[in-house]
C-alpha atoms as a PDB file:
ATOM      1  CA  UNK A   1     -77.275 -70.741 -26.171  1.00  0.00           C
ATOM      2  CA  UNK A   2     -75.722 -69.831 -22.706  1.00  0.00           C
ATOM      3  CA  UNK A   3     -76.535 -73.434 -21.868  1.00  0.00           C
ATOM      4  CA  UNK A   4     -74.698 -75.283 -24.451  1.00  0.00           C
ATOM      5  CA  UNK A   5     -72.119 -73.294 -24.121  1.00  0.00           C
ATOM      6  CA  UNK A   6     -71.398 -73.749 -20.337  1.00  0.00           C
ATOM      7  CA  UNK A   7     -71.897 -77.360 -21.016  1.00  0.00           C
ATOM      8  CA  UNK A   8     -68.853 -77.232 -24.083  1.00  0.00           C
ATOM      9  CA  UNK A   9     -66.563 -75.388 -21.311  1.00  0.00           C
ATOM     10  CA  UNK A  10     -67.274 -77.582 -18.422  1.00  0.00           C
ATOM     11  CA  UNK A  11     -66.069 -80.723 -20.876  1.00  0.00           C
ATOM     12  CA  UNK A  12     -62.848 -78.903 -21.836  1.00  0.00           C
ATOM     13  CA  UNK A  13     -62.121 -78.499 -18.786  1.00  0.00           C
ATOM     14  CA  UNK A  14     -62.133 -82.067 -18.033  1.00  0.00           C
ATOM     15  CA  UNK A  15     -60.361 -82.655 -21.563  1.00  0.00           C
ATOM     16  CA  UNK A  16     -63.146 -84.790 -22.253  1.00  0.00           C
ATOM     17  CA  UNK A  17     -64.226 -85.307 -26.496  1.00  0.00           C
ATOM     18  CA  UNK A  18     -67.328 -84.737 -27.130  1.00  0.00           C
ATOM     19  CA  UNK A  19     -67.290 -88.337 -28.122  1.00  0.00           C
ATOM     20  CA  UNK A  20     -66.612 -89.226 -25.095  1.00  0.00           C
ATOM     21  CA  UNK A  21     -69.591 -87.246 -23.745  1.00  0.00           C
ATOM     22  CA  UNK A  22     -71.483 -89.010 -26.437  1.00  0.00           C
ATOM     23  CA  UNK A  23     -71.235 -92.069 -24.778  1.00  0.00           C
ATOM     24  CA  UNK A  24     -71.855 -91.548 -21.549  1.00  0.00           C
ATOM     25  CA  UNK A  25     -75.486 -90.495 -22.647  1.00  0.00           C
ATOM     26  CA  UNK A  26     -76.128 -93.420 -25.311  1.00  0.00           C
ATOM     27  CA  UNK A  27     -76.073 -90.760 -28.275  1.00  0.00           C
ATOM     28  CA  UNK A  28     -73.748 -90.100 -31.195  1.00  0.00           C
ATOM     29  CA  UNK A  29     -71.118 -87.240 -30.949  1.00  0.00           C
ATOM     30  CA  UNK A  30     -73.122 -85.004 -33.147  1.00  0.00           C
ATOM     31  CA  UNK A  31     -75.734 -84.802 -30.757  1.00  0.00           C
ATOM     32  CA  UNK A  32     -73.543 -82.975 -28.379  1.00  0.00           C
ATOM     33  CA  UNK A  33     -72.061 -80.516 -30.831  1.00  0.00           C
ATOM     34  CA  UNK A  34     -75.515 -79.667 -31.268  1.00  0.00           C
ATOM     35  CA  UNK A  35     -76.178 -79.411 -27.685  1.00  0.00           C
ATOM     36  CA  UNK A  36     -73.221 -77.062 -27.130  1.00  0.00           C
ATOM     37  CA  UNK A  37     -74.035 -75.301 -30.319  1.00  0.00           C
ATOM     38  CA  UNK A  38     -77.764 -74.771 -28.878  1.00  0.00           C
ATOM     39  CA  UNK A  39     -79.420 -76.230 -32.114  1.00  0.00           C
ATOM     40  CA  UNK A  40     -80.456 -79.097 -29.964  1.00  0.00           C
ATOM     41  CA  UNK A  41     -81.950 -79.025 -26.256  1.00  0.00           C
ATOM     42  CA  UNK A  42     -81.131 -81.293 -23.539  1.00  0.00           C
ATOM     43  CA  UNK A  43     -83.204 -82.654 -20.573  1.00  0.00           C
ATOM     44  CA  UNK A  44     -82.659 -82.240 -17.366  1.00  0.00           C
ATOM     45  CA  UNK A  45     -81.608 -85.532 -16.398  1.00  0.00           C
ATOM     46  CA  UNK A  46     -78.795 -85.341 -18.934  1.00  0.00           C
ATOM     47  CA  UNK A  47     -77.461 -82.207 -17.836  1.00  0.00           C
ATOM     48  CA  UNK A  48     -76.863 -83.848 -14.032  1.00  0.00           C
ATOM     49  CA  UNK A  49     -75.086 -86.638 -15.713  1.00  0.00           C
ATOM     50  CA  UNK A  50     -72.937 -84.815 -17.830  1.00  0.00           C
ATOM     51  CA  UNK A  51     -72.086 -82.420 -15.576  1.00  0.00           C
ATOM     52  CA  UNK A  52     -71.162 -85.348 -12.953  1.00  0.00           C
ATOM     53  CA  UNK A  53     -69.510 -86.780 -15.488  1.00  0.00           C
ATOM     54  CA  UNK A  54     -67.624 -83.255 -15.794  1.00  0.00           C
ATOM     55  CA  UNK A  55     -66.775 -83.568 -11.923  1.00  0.00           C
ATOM     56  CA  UNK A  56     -68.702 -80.254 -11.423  1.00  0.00           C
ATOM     57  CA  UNK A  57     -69.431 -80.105  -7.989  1.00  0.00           C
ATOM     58  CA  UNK A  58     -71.022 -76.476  -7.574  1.00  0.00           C
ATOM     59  CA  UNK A  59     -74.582 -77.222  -6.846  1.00  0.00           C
ATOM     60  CA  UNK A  60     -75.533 -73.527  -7.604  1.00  0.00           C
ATOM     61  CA  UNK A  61     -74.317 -73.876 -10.860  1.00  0.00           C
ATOM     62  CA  UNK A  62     -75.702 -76.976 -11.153  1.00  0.00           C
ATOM     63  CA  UNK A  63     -79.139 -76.138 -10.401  1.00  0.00           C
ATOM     64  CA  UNK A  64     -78.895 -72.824 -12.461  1.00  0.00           C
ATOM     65  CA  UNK A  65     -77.940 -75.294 -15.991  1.00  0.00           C
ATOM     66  CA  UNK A  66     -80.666 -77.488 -15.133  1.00  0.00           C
ATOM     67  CA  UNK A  67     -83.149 -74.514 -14.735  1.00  0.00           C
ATOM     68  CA  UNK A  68     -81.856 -73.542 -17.568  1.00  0.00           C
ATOM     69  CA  UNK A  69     -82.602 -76.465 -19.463  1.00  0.00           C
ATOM     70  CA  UNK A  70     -86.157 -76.839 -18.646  1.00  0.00           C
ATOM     71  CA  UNK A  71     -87.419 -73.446 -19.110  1.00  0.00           C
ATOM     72  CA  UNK A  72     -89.655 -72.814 -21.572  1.00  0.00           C
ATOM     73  CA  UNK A  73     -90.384 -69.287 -21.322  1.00  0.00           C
ATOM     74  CA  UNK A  74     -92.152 -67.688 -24.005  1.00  0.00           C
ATOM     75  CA  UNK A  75     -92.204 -64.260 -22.922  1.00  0.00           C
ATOM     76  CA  UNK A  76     -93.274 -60.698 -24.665  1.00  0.00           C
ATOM     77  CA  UNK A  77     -90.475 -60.746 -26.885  1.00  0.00           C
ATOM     78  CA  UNK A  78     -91.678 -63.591 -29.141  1.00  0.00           C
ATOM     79  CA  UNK A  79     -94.806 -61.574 -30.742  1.00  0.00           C
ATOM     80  CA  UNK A  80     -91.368 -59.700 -32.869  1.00  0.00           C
ATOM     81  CA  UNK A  81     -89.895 -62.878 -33.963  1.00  0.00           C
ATOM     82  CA  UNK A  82     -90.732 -62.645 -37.086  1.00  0.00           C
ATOM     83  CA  UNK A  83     -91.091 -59.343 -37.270  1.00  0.00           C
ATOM     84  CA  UNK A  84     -87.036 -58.181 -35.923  1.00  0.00           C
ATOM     85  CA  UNK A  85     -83.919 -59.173 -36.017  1.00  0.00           C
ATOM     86  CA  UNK A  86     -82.630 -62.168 -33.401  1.00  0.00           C
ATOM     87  CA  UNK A  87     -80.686 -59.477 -31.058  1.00  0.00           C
ATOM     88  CA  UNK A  88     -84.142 -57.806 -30.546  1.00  0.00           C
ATOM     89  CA  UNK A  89     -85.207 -61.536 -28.887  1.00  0.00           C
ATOM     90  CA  UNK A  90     -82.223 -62.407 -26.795  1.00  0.00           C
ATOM     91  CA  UNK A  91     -81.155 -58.976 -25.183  1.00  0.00           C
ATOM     92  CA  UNK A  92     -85.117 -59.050 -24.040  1.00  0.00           C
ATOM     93  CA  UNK A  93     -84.684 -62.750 -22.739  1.00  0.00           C
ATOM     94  CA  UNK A  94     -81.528 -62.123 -21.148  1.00  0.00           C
ATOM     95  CA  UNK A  95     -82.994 -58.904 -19.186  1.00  0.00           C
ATOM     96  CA  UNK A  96     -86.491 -61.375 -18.431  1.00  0.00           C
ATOM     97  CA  UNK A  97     -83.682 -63.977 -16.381  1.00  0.00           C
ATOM     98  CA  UNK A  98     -81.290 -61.575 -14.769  1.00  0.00           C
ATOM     99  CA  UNK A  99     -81.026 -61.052 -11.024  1.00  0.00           C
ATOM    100  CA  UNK A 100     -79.943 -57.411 -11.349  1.00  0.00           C
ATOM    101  CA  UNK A 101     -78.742 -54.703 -14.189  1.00  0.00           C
ATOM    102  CA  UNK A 102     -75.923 -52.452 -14.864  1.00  0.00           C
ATOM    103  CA  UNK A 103     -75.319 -49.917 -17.853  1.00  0.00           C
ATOM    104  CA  UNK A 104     -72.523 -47.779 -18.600  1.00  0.00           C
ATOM    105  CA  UNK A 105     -73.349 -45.262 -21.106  1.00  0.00           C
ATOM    106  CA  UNK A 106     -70.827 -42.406 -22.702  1.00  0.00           C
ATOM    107  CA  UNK A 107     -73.132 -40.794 -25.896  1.00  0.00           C
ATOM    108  CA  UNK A 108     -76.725 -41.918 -25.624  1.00  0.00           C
ATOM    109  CA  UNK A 109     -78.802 -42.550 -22.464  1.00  0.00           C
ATOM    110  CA  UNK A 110     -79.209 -46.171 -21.407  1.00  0.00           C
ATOM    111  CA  UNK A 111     -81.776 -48.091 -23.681  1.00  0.00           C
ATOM    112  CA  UNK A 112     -83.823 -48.586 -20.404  1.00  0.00           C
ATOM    113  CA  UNK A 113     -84.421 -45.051 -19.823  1.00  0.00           C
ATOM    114  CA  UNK A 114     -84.767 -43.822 -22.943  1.00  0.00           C
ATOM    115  CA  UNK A 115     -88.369 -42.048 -24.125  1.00  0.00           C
ATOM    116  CA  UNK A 116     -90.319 -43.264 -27.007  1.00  0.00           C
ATOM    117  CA  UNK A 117     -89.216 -39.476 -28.643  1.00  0.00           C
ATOM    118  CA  UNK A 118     -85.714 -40.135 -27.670  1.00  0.00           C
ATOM    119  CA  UNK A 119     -85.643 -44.073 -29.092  1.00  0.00           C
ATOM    120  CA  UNK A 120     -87.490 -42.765 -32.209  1.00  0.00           C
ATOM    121  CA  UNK A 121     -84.816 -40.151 -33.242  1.00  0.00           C
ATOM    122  CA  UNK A 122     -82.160 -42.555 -32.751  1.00  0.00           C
ATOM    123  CA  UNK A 123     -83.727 -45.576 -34.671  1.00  0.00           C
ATOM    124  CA  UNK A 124     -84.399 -43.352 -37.932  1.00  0.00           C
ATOM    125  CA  UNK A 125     -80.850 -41.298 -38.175  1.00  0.00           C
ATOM    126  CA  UNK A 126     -79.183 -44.777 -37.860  1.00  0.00           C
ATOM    127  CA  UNK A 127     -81.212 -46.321 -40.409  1.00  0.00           C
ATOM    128  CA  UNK A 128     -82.820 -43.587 -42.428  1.00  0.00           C
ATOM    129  CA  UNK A 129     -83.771 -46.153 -45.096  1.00  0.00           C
ATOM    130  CA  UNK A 130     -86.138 -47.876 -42.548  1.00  0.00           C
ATOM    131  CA  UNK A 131     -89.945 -46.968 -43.132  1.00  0.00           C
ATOM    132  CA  UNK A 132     -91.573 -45.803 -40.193  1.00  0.00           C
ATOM    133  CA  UNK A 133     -93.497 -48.699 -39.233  1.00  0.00           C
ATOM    134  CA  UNK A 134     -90.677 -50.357 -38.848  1.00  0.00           C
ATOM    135  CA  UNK A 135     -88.906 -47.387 -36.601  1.00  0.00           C
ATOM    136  CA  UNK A 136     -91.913 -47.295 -34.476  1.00  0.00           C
ATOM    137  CA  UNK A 137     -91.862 -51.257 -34.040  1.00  0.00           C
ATOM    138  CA  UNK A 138     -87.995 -51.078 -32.503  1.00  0.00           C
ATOM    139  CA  UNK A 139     -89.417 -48.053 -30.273  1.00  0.00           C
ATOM    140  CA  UNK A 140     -92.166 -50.333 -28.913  1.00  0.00           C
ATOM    141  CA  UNK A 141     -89.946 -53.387 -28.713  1.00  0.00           C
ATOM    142  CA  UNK A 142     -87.166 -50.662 -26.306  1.00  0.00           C
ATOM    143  CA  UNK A 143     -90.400 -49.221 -24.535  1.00  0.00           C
ATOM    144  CA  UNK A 144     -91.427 -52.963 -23.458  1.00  0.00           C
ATOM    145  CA  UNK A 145     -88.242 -53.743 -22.439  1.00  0.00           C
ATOM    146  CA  UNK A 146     -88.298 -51.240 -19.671  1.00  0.00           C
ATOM    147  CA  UNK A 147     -91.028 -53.956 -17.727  1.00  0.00           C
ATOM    148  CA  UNK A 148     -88.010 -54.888 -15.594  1.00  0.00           C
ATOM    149  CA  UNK A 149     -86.993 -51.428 -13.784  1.00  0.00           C
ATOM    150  CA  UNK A 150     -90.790 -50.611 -14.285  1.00  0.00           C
ATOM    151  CA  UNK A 151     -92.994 -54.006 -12.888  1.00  0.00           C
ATOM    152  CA  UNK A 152     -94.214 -54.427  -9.886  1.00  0.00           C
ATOM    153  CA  UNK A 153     -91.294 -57.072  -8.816  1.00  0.00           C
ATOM    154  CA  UNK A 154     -88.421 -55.310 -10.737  1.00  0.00           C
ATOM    155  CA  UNK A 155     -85.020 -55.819 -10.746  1.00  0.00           C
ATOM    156  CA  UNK A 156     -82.438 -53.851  -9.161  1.00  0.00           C
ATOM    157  CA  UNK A 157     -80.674 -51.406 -11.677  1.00  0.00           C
ATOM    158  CA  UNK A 158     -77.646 -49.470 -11.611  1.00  0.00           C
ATOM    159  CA  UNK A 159     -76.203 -46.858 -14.283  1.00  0.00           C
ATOM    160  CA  UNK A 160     -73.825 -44.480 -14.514  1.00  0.00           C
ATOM    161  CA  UNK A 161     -74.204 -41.857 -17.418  1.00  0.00           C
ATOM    162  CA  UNK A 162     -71.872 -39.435 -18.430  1.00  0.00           C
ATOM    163  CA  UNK A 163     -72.553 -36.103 -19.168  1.00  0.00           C
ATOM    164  CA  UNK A 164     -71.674 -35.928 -23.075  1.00  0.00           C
ATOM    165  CA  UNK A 165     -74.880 -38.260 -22.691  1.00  0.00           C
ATOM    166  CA  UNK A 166     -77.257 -36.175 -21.301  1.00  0.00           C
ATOM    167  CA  UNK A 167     -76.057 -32.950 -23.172  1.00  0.00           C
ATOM    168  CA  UNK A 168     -76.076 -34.528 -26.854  1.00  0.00           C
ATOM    169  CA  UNK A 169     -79.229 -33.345 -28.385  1.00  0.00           C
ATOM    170  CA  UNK A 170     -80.518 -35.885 -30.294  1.00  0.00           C
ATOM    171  CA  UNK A 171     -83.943 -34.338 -31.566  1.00  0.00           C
ATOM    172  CA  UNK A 172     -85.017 -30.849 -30.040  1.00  0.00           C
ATOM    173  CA  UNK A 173     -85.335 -29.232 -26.702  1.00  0.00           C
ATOM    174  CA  UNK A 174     -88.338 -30.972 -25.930  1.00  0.00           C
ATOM    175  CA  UNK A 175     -87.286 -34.276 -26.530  1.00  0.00           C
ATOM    176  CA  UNK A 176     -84.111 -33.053 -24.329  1.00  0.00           C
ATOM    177  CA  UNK A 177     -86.062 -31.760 -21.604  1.00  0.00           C
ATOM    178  CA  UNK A 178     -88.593 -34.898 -21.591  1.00  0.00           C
ATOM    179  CA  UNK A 179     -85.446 -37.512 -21.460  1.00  0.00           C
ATOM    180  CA  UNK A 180     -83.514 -35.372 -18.381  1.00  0.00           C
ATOM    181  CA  UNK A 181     -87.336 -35.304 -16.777  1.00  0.00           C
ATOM    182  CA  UNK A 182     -87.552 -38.808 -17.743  1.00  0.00           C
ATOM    183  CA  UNK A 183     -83.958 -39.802 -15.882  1.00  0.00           C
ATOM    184  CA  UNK A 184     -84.773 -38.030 -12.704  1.00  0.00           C
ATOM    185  CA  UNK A 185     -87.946 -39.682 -12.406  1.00  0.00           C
ATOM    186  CA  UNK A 186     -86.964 -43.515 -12.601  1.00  0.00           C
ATOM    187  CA  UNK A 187     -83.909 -42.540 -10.631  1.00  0.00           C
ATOM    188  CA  UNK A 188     -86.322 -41.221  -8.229  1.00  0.00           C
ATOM    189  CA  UNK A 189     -87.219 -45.452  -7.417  1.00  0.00           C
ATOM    190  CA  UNK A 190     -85.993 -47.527  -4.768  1.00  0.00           C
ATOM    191  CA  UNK A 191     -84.362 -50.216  -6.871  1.00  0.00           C
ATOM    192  CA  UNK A 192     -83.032 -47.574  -9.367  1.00  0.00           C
ATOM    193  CA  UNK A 193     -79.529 -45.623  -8.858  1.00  0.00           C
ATOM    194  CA  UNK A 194     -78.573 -43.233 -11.321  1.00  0.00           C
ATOM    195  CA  UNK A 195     -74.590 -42.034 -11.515  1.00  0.00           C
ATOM    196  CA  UNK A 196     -73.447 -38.847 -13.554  1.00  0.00           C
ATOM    197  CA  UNK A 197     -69.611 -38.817 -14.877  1.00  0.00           C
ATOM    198  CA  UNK A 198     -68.958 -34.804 -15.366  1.00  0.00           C
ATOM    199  CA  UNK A 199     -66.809 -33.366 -17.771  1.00  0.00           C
ATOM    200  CA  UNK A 200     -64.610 -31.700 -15.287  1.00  0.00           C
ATOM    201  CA  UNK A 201     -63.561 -34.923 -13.783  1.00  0.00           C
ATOM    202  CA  UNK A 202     -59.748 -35.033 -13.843  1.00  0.00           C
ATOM    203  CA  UNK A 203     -58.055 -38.548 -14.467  1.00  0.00           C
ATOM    204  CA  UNK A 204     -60.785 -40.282 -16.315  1.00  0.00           C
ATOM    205  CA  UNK A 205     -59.464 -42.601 -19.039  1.00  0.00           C
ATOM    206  CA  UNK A 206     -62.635 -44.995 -18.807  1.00  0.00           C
ATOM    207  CA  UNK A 207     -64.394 -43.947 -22.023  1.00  0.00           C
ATOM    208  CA  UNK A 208     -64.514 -46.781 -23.192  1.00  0.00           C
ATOM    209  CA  UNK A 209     -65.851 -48.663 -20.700  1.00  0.00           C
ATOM    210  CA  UNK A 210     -69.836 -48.541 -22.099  1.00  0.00           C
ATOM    211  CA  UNK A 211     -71.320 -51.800 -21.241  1.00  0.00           C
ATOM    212  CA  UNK A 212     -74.608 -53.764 -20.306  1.00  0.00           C
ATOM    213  CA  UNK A 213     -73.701 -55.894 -17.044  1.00  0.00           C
ATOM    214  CA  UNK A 214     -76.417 -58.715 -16.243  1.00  0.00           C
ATOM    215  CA  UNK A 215     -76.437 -60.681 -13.226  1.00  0.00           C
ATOM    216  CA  UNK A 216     -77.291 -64.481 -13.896  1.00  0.00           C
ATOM    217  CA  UNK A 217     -78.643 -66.651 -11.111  1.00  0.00           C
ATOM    218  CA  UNK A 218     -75.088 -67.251 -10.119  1.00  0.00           C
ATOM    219  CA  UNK A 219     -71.708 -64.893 -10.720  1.00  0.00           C
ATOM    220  CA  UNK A 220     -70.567 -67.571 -13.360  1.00  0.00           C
ATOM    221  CA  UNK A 221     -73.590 -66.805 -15.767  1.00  0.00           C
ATOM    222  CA  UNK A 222     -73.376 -62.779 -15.557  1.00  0.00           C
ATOM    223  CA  UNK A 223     -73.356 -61.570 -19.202  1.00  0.00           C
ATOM    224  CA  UNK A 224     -71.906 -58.454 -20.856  1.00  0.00           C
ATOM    225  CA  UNK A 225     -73.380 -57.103 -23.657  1.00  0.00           C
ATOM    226  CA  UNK A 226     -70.979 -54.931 -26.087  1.00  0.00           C
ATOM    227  CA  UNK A 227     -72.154 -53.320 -29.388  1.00  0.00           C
ATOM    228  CA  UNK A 228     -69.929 -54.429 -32.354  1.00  0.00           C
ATOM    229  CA  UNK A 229     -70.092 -54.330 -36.100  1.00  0.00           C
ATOM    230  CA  UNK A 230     -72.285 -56.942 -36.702  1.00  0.00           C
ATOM    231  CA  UNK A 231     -74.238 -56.069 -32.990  1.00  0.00           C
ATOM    232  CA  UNK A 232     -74.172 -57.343 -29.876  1.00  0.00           C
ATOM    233  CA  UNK A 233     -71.459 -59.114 -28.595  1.00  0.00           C
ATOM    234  CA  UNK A 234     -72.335 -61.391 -25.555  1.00  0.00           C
ATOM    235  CA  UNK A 235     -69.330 -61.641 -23.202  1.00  0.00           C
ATOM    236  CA  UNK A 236     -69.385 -64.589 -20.963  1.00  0.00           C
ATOM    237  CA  UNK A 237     -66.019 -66.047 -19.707  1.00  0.00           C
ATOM    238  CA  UNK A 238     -64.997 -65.616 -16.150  1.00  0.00           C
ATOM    239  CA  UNK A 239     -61.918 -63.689 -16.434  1.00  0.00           C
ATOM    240  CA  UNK A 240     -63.537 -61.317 -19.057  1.00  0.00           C
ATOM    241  CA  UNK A 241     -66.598 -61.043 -16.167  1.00  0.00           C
ATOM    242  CA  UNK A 242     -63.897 -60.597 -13.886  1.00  0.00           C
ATOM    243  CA  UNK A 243     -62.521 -57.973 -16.139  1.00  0.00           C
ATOM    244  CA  UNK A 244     -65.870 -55.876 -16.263  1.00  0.00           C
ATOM    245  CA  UNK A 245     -66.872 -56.065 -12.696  1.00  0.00           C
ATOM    246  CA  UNK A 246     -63.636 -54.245 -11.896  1.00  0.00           C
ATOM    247  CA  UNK A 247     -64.371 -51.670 -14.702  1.00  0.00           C
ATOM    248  CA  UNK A 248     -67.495 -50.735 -13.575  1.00  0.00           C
ATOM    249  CA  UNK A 249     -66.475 -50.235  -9.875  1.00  0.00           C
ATOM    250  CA  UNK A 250     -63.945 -48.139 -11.129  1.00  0.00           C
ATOM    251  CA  UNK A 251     -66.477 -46.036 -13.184  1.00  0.00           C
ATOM    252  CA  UNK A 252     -69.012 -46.220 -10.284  1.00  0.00           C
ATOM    253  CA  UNK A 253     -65.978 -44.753  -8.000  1.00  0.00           C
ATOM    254  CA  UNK A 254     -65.309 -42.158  -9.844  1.00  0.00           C
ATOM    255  CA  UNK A 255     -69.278 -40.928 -10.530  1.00  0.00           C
ATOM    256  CA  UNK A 256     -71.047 -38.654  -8.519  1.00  0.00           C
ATOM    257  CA  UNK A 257     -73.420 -40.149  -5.697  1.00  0.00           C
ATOM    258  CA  UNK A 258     -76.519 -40.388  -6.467  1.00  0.00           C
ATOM    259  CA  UNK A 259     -78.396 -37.273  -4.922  1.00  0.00           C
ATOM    260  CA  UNK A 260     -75.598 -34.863  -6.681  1.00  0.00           C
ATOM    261  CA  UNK A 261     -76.161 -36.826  -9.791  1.00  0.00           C
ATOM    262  CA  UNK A 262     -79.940 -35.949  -9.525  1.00  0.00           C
ATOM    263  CA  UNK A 263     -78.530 -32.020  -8.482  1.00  0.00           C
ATOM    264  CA  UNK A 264     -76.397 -32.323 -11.855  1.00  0.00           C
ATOM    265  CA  UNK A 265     -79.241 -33.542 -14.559  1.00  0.00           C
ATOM    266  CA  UNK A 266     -81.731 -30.634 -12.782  1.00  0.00           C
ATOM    267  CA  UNK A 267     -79.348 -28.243 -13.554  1.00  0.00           C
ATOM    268  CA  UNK A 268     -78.644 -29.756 -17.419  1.00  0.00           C
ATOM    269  CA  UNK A 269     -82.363 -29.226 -17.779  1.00  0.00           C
ATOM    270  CA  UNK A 270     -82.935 -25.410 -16.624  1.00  0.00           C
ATOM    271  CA  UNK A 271     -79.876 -24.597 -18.798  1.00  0.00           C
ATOM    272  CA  UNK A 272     -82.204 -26.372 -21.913  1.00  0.00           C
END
């Protein structure tokens, strides 16, 4: 999907037709809508020709489309194909390729350091009508999604919580207690830093900042993932990128560092 779509934007930059593109591989212009639309795959060989053709001359990029086009990962994530709805396989993907992570979370804690108790809850007040085997198969698919902060090569991972976050109860005191314990431990990891946004912080307008920031093999294929009505919207254009980056140094500049951050959640818990 990311593919085609870097593909479409690299032709209109040119102001080339997709006709035009067409031609310079020997194929009809459908075949490139499909490309772009990602219903159809491309080689690799005719990704270095279009994008010539596109007078692209970043090689990183370059390299990163073509890597792109002959990967044929087939990761964890495809055992719930059939079983969960297609945001459950691409946020999963997405996390499987990126170079490094960043959340911003304002009312629940970040997906990745949630606890099966935690996830549970949350799954079955959204969607009460859900039976609970298929709750418990959306815990399992979050649990196994924390293999990237949690294998033995792991990416690095940044998030800044605030605290409406940690003090919304969303089950019981245990399940509180077990989610604070659960925060302090990953943050706890080398690779992990974990930011706390207090209440008493004066000048914050940033609420509505929550994201998911992932880093692609180059800056021009970072993603942002936004929750919207009909889920997750994937934000991918440069200046919106742009946009985001800035937000969440501004959010990170305004946390707490991370060893008062870890002071802060020890103190949410003893008052549990």
């Amino acid at each position: 999907m990311r593919l085609g779509t870097e593909l479409r934007r690299l032709r209109e930059v040119t102001g080339m037709k997709a006709r035009e593109a067409a031609e310079l591989l020997g194929v009809d212009s459908v075949q490139i809508s499909q490309i772009e639309s990602a219903v159809a795959g491309v080689s690799a060989e005719r990704v270095r020709r279009l994008v010539a053709h596109y007078a692209c001359t970043d090689e990183a990029l370059i390299d990163a489309l073509v890597s792109m086009a002959t990967d044929r990962t087939r990761g964890w994530w495809e055992e719930y194909r059939d079983q969960l709805p297609a945001p459950f396989m691409d946020l999963p993907e997405m996390e499987h390729h990126a170079r490094f992570r960043r959340d911003v979370e304002f009312l629940h804690v970040p997906g990745l350091l949630q606890t099966a108790d935690y996830a549970r809850f949350l799954y079955s007040y959204v969607n009460p009508e859900f039976p609970p085997s298929d709750v418990e198969r959306r815990v399992e698919h979050r649990m196994k999604r924390r293999v990237i902060i949690e294998r033995p090569d792991p990416v690095p991972y940044d998030a800044v919580i605030h605290e409406a976050a940690l003090r919304i109860r969303v089950d019981d005191r245990t399940t509180a207690r077990a989610q604070l314990a659960r925060v302090l431990e990953i943050s706890e990891a080398d690779h992990v830093t974990v930011r706390v946004i207090p209440f008493d912080l004066d000048g914050f307008g940033g609420a509505g900042s929550a994201m998911v920031y992932a880093g692609g093999p180059v800056p021009k294929l970072d993603t942002v993932v936004r929750d919207g009505p009909g889920g997750p919207v994937y934000i991918d254009t440069e200046a919106q990128l742009n946009r985001y980056r800035t937000r969440f140094r501004r959010v990170e500049a305004v946390s707490l560092d991370p060893d008062r951050s870890r002071d802060f959640i020890h103190r949410l818990a003893k008052e549990l």
